[in-house]
C-alpha atoms as a PDB file:
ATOM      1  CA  UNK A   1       4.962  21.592   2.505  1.00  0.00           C
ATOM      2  CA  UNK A   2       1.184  21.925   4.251  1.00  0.00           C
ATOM      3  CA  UNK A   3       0.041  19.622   5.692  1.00  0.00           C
ATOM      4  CA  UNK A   4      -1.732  16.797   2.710  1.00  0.00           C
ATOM      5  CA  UNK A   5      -5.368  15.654   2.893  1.00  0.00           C
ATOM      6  CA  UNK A   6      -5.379  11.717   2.604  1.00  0.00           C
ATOM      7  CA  UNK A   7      -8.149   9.921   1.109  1.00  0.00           C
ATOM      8  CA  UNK A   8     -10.200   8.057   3.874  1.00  0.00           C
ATOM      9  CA  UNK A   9     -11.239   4.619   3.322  1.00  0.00           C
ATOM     10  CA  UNK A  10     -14.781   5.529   2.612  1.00  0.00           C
ATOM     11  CA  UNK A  11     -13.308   7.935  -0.230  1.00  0.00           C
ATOM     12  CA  UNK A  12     -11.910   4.698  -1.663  1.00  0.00           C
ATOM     13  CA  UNK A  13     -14.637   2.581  -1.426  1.00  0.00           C
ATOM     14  CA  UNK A  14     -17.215   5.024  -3.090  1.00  0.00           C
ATOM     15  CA  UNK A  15     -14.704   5.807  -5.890  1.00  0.00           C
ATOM     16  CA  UNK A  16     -14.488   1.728  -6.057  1.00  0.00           C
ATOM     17  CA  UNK A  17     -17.810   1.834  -6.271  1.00  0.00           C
ATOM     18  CA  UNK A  18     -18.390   4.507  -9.132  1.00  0.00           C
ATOM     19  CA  UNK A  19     -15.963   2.921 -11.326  1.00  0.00           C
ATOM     20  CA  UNK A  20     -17.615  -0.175 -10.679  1.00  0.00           C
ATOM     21  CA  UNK A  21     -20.859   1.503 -12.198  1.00  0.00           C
ATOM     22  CA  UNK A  22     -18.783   3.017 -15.362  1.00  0.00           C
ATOM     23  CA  UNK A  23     -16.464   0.255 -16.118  1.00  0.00           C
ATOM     24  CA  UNK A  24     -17.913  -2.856 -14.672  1.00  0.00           C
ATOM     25  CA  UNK A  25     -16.124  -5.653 -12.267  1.00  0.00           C
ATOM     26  CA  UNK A  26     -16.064  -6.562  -8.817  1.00  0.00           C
ATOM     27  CA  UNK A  27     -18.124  -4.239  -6.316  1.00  0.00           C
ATOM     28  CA  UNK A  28     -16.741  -6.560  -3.322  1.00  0.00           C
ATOM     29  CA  UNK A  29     -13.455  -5.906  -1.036  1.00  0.00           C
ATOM     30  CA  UNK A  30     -11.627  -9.167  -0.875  1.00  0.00           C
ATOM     31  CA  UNK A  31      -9.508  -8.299   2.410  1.00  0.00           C
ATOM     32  CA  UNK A  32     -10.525  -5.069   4.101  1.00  0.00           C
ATOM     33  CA  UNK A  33      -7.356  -5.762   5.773  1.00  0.00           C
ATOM     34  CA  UNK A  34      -5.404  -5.101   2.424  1.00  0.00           C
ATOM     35  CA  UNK A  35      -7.565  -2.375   1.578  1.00  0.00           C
ATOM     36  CA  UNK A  36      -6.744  -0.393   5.047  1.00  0.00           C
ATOM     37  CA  UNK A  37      -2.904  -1.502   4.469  1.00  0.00           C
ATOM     38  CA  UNK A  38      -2.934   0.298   0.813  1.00  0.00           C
ATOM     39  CA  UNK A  39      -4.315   3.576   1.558  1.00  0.00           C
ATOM     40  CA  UNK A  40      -2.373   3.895   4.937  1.00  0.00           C
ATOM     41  CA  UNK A  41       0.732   3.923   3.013  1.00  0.00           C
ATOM     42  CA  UNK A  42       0.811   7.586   1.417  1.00  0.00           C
ATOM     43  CA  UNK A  43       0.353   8.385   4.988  1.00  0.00           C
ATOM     44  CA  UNK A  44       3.228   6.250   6.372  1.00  0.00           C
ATOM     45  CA  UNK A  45       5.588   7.810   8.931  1.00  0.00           C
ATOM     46  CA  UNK A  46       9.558   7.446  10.434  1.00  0.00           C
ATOM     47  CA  UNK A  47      10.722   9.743  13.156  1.00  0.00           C
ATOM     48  CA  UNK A  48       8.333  12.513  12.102  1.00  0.00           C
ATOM     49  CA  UNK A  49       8.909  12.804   8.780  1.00  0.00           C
ATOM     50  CA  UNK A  50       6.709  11.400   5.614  1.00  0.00           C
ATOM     51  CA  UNK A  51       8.143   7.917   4.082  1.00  0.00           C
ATOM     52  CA  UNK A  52       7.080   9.957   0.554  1.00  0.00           C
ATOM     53  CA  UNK A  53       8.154  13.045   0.864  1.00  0.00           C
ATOM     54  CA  UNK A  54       6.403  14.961  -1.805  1.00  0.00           C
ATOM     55  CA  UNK A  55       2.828  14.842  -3.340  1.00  0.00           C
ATOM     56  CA  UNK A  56       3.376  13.160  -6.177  1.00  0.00           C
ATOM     57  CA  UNK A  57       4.797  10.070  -4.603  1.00  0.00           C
ATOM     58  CA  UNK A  58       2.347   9.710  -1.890  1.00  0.00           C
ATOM     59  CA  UNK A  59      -0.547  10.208  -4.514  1.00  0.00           C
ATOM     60  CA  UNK A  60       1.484   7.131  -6.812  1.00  0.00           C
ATOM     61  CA  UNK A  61       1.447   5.072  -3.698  1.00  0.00           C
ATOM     62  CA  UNK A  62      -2.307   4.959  -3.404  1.00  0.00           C
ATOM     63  CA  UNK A  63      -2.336   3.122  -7.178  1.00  0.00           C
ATOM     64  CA  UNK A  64       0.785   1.203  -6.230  1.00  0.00           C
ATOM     65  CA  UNK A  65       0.027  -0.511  -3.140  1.00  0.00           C
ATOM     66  CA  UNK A  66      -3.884  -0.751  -4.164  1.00  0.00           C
ATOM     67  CA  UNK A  67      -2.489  -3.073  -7.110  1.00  0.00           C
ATOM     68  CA  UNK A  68       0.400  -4.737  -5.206  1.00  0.00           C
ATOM     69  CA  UNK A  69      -2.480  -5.499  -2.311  1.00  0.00           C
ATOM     70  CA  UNK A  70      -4.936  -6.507  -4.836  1.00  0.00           C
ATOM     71  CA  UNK A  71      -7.547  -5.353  -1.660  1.00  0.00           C
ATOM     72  CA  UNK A  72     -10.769  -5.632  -4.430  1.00  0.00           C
ATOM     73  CA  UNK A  73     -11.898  -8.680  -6.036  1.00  0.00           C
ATOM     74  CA  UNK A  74     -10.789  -8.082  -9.420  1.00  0.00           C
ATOM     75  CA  UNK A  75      -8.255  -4.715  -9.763  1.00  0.00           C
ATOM     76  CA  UNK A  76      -9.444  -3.238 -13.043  1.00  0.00           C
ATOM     77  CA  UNK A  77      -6.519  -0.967 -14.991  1.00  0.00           C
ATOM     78  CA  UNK A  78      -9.524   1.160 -15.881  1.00  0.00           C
ATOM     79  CA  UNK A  79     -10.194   1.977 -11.542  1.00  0.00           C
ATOM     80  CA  UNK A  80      -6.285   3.409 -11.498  1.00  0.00           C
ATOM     81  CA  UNK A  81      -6.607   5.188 -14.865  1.00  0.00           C
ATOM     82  CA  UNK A  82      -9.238   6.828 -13.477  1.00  0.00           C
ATOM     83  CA  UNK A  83      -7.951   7.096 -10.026  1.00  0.00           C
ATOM     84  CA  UNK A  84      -4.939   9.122 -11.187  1.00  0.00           C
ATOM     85  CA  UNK A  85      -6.941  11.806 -14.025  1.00  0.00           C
ATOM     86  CA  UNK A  86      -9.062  12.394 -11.045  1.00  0.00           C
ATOM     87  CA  UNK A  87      -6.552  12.882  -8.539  1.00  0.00           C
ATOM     88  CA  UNK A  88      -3.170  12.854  -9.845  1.00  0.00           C
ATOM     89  CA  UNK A  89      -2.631  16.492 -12.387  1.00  0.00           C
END
């Protein structure tokens, strides 16, 4: 597999931010803490090798652990629908 592109935390804050402007809710981060935690997991490492070891699940763990880390101040289904059209095929 080459080597995946990760989406960097100012990625995930402007796409919080656009769906913000199209759907409405919460433009603040609770806990940038949880926010940094969520979108370092697709990334996440053991002994060299990927802890998701294909696309597909390290592009479901951004939703996953975005929700389970609730890192914005309301989580909005409509942010992950649109997360996943736009990056998820």
């Amino acid at each position: 597999m080459a080597a995946p592109r990760f989406l960097s935390l100012l990625r995930i804050i402007e796409l919080h931010r656009d769906s913000i402007d199209i759907y409405g809710g919460d433009p603040g981060v609770r806990d940038m803490g949880l926010l940094e935690s969520a979108i370092a997991q697709p990334r996440a490492m053991y002994g060299g090798r990927f802890l998701h070891e294909d696309l597909p699940a390290m592009a479901g763990a951004y939703p996953y652990h975005l929700v389970i880390n609730l890192a914005a101040g309301k989580c909005e289904k409509s942010e992950i629908i649109s997360f996943l059209k736009k990056y998820v095929h």
